[in-house]
C-alpha atoms as a PDB file:
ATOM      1  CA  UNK A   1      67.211   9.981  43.505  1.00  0.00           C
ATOM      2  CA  UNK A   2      67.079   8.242  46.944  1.00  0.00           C
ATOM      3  CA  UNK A   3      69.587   7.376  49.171  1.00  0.00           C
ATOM      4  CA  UNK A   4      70.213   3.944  49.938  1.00  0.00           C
ATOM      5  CA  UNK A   5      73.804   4.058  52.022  1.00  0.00           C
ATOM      6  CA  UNK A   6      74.233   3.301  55.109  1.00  0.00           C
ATOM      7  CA  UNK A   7      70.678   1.648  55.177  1.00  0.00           C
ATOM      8  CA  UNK A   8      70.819  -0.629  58.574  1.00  0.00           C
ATOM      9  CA  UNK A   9      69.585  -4.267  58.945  1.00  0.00           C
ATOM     10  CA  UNK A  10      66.370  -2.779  60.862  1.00  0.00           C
ATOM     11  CA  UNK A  11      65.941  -0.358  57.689  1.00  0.00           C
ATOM     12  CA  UNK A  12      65.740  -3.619  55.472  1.00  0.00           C
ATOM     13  CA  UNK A  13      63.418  -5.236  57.381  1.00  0.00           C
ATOM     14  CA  UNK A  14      61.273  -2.487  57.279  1.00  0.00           C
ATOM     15  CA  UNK A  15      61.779  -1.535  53.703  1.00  0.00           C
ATOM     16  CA  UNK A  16      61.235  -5.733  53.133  1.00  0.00           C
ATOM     17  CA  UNK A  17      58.399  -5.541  54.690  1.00  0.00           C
ATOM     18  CA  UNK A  18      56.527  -2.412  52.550  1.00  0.00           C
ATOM     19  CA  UNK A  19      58.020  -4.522  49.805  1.00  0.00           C
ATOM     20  CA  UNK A  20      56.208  -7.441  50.695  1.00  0.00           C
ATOM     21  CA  UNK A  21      52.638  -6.111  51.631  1.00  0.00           C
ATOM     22  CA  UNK A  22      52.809  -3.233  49.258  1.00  0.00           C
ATOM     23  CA  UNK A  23      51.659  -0.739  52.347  1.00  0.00           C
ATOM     24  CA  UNK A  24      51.626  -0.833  56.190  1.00  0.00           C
ATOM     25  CA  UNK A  25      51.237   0.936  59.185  1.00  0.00           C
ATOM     26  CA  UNK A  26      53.428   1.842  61.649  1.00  0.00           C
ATOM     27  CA  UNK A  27      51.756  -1.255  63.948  1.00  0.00           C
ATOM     28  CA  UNK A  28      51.733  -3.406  60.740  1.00  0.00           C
ATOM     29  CA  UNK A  29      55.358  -3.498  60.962  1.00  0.00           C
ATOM     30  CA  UNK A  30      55.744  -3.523  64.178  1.00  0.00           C
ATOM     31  CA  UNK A  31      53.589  -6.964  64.395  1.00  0.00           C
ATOM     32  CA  UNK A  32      55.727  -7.894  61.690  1.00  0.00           C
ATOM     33  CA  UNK A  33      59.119  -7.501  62.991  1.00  0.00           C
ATOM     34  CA  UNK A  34      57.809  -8.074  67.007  1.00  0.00           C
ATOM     35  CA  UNK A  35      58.725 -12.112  66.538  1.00  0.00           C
ATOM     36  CA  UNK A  36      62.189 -11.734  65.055  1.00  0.00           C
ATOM     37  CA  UNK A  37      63.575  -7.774  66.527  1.00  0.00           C
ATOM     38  CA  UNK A  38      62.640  -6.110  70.402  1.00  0.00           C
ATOM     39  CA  UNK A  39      61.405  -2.988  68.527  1.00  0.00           C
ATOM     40  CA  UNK A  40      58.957  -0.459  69.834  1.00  0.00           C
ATOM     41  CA  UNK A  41      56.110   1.258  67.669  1.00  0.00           C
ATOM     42  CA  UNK A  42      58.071   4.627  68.233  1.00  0.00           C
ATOM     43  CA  UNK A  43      61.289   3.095  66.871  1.00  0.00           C
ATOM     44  CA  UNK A  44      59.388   2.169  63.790  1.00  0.00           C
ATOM     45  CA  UNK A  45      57.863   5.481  63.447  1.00  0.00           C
ATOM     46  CA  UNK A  46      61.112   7.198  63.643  1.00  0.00           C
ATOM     47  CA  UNK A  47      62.786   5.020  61.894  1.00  0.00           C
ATOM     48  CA  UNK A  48      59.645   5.339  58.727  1.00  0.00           C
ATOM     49  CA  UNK A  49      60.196   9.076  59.067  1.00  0.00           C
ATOM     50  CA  UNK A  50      63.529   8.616  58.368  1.00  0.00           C
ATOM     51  CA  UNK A  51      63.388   6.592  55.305  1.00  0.00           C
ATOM     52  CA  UNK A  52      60.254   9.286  54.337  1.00  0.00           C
ATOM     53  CA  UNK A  53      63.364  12.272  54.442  1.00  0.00           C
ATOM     54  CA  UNK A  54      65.486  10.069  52.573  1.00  0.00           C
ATOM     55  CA  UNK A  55      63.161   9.037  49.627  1.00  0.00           C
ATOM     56  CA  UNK A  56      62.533   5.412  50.299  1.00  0.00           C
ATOM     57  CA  UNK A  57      58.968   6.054  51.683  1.00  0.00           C
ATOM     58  CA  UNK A  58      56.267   7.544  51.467  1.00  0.00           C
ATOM     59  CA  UNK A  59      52.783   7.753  53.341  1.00  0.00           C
ATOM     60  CA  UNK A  60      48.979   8.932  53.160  1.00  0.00           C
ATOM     61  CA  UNK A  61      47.172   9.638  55.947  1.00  0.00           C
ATOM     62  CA  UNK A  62      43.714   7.531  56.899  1.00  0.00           C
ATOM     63  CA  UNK A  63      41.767   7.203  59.301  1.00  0.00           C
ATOM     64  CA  UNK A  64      43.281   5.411  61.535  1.00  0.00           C
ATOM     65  CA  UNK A  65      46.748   6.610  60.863  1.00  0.00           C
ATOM     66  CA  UNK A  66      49.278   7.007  58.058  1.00  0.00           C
ATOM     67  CA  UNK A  67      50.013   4.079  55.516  1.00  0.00           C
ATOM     68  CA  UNK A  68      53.195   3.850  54.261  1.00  0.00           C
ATOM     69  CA  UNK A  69      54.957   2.163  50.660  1.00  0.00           C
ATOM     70  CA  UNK A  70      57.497   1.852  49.586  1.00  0.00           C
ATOM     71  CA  UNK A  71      59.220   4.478  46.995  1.00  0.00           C
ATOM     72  CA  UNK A  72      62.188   2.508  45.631  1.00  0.00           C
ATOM     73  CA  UNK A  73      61.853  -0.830  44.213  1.00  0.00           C
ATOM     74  CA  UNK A  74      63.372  -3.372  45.914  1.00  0.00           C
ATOM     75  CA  UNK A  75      65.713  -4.634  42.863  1.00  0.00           C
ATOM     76  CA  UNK A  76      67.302  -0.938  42.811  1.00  0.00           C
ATOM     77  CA  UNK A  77      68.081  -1.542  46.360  1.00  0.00           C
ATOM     78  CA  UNK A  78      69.705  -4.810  46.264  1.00  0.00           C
ATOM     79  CA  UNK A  79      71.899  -4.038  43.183  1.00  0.00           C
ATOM     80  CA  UNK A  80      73.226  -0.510  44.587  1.00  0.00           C
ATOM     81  CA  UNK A  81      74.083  -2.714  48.149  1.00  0.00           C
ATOM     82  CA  UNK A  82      75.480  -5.863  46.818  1.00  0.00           C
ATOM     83  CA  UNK A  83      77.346  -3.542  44.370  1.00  0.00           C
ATOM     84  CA  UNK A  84      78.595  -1.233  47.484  1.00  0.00           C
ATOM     85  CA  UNK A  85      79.741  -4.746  49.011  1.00  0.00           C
ATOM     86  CA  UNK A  86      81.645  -6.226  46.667  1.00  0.00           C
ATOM     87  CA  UNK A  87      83.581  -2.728  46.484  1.00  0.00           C
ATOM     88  CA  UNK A  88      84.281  -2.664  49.812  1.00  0.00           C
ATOM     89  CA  UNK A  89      85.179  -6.403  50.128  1.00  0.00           C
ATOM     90  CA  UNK A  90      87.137  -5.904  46.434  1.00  0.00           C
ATOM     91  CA  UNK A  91      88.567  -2.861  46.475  1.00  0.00           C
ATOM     92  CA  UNK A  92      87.229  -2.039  43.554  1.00  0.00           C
ATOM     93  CA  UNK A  93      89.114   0.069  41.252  1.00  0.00           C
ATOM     94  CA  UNK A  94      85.917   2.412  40.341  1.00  0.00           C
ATOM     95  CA  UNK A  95      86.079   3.523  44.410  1.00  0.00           C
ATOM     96  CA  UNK A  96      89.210   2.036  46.508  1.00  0.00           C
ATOM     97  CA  UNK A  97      87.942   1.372  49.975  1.00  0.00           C
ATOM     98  CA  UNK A  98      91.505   0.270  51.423  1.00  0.00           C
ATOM     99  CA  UNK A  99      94.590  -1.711  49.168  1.00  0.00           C
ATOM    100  CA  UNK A 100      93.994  -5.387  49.175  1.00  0.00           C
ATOM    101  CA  UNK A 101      90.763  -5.136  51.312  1.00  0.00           C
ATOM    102  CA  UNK A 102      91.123  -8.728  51.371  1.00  0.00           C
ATOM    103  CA  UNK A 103      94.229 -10.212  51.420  1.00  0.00           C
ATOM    104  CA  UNK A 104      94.296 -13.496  49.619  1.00  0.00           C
ATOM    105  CA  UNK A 105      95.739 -15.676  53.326  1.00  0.00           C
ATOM    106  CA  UNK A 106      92.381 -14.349  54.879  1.00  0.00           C
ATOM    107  CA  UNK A 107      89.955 -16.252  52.439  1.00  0.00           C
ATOM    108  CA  UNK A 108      89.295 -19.804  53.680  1.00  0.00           C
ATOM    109  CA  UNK A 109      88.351 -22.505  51.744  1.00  0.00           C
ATOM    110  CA  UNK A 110      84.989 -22.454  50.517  1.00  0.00           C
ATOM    111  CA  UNK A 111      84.722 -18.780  51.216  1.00  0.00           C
ATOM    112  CA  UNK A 112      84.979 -18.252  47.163  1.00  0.00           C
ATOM    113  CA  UNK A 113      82.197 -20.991  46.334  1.00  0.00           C
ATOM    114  CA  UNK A 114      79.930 -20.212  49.388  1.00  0.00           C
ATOM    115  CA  UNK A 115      79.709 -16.023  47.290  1.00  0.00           C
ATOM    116  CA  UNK A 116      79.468 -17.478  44.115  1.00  0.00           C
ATOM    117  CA  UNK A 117      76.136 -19.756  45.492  1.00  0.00           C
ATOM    118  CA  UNK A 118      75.481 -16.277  47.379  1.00  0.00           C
ATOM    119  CA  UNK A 119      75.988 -14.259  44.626  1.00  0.00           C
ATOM    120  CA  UNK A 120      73.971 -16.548  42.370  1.00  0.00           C
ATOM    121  CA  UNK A 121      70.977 -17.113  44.456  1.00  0.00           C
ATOM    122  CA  UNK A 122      70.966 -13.090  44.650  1.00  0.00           C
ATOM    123  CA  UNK A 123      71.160 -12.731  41.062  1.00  0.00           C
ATOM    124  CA  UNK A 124      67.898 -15.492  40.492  1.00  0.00           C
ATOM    125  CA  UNK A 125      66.117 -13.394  43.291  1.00  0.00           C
ATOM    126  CA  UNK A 126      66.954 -10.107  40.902  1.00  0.00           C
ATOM    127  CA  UNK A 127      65.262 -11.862  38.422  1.00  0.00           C
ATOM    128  CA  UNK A 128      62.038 -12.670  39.953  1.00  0.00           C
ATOM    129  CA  UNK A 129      61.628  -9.173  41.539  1.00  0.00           C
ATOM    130  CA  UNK A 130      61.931  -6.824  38.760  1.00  0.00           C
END
């Protein structure tokens, strides 16, 4: 089974990006993440190597280099994250982060409708990736 905690923002992109194209090369993603993140090709390589030990990649070499997918699907990402978050931001009984890991004075208003419209746009996304 692969691991998918303590993926970073930069392993998301990446990971989006496999999910997106289906396969890519190191400088596929790199072109692909150069407009939005200052990330070298050997940060991307390491980075794919990784995700490769971990389970959440794999490649075959070519040619002209080694083409990686991705070997997780993207919903069994998402559901084993947002589920980790709303643990951690919960305290959810099934694996208590801290007591009251959010205390009720510290929600604003509109905090509760802006995760329901978050939580609900995730689960619509769910549904079109399966």
């Amino acid at each position: 089974m692969a691991d998918y905690h303590e993926l970073t923002n930069l392993h998301l992109a990446i990971m989006g990006i496999l999910w997106r194209r289906r396969e890519a090369t190191v400088a596929d993603i790199h072109e692909a993440l150069e407009p939005r993140l200052r990330v070298s090709r050997k940060t991307v390589a390491t980075l794919l190597s990784r995700l490769e030990q971990r389970g959440l990649v794999r490649h075959r070499s070519e040619r002209n280099g080694n083409v990686f997918t991705s070997a997780v699907r993207r919903r069994s990402v998402l559901i084993a994250r947002l589920a980790a978050m709303l643990e951690a931001v919960f305290d959810s009984p099934l694996r208590p982060v801290a007591p009251h890991a959010v205390e009720p004075r510290e929600v604003r208003p509109g905090d509760v409708v802006r995760l329901r419209q978050l939580l609900r746009q995730a689960e619509r996304d769910l549904g079109k990736r399966t």
